[in-house]
Protein backbone atom coordinates (compact mmCIF):
# COMPACT_ATOMS: atom_id res chain seq x y z
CA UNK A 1 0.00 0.00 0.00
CA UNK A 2 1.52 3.63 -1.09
CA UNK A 3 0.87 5.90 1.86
CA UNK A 4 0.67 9.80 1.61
CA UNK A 5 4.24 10.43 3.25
CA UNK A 6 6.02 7.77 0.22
CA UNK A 7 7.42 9.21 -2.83
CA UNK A 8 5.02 8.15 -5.86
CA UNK A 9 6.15 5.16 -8.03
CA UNK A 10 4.44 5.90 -11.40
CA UNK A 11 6.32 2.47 -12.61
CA UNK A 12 4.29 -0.73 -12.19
CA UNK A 13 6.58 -3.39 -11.41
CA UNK A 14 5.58 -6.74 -13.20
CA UNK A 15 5.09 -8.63 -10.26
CA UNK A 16 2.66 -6.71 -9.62
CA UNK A 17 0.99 -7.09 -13.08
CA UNK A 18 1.08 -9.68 -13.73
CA UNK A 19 -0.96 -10.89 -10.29
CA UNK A 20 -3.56 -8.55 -11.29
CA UNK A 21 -3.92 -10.46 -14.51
CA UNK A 22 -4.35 -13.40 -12.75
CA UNK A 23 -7.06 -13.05 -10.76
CA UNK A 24 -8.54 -10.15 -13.06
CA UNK A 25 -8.82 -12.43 -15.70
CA UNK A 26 -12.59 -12.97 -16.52
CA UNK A 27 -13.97 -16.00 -14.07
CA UNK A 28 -10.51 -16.10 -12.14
CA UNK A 29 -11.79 -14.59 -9.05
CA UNK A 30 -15.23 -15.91 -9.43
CA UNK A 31 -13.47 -19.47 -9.30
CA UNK A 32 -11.19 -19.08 -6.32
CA UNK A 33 -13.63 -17.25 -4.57
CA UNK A 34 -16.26 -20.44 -4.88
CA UNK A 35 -13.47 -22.55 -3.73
CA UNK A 36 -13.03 -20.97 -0.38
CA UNK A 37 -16.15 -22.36 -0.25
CA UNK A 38 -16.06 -25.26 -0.55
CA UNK A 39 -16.75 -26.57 -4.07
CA UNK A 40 -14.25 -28.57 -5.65
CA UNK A 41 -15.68 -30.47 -8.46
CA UNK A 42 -16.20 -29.41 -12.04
CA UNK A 43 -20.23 -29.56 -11.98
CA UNK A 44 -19.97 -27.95 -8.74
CA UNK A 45 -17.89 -24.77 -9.79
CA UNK A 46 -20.34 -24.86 -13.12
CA UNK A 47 -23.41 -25.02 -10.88
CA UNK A 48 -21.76 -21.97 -8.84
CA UNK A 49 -20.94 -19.68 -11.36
CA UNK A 50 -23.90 -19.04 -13.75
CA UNK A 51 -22.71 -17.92 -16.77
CA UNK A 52 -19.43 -19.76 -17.02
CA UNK A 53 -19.27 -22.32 -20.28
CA UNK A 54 -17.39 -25.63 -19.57
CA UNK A 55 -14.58 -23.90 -22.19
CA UNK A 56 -13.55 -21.81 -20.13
CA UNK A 57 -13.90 -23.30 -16.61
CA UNK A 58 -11.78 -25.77 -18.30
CA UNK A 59 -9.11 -23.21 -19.40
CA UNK A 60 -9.04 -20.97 -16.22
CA UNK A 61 -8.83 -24.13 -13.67
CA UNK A 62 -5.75 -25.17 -16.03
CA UNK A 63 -4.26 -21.36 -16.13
CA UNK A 64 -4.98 -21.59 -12.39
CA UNK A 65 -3.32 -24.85 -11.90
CA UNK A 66 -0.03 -23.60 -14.32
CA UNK A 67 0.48 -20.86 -12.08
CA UNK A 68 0.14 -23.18 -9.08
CA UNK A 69 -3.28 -21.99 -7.64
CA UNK A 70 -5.04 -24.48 -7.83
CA UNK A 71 -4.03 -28.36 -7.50
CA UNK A 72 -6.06 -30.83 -9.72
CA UNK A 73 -6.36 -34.42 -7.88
CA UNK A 74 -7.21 -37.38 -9.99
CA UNK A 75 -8.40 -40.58 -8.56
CA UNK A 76 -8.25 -43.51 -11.04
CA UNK A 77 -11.56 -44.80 -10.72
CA UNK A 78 -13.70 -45.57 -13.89
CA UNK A 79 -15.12 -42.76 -14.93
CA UNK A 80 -11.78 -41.18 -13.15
CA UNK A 81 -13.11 -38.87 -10.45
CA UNK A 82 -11.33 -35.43 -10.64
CA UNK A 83 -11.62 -32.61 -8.02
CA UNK A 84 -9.75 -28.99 -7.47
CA UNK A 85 -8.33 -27.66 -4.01
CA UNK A 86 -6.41 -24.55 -3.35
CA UNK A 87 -2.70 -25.21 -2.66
CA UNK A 88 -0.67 -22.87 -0.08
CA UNK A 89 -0.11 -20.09 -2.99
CA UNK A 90 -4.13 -20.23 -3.78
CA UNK A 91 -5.31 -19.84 -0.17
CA UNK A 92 -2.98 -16.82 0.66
CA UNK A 93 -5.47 -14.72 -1.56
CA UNK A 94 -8.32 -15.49 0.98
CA UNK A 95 -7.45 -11.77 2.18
CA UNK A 96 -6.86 -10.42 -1.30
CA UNK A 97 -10.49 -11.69 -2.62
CA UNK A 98 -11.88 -10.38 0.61
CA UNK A 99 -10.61 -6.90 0.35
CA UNK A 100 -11.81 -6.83 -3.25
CA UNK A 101 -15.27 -8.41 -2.53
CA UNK A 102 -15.34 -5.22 0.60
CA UNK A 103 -14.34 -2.67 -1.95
CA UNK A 104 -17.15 -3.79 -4.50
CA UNK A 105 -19.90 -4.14 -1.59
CA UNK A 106 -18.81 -0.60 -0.60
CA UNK A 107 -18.69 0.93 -4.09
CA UNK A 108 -21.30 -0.74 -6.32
CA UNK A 109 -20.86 -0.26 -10.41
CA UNK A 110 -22.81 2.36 -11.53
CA UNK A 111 -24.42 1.74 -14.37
């Protein structure tokens, strides 16, 4: 957080960026966020998130799971069963998500 007293950064590191990408990407959020709650199988984050088309649940689980968000746990069964948890990296933005979810309760979109 930049304070009144620091000096002002105009340069955006790419850290920085690049985690605002992540979880600003369309249905990023949305996903992680249902997860804190508890869902963690495909039809369940479907079912949670109206709106979202198997596409791209598919590709933002697997963008998730690349950047080591998410974990995807396979038990060979037949038909496999396959669920998603959160790993370490994934729950530390329980307080991110929060603040975010705070600031959009407090300021609704006008429009």
């Amino acid at each position: 957080m930049v304070s009144a007293s620091e000096p002002l950064d105009l340069q955006v590191c790419d850290a920085f960026h690049r985690a605002i990408e992540l979880i600003g990407r369309r249905w990023s959020g949305a996903i992680i966020s249902v997860m804190f709650k508890g869902a963690d199988r495909f039809c369940q984050l479907r079912e949670a998130i109206p709106g979202i088309s198997d596409r791209l649940l598919t590709e933002r689980l697997k963008e998730l799971e690349d950047e080591g968000i998410v974990l995807r746990d396979v038990v060979p069964t037949r038909p496999p069963q396959v669920s998603y948890r959160l790993t370490e990296k994934g729950l530390a933005l329980a307080p991110v998500l929060d603040s975010v979810a705070a600031w959009a309760h407090d300021w609704p979109a006008k429009g």
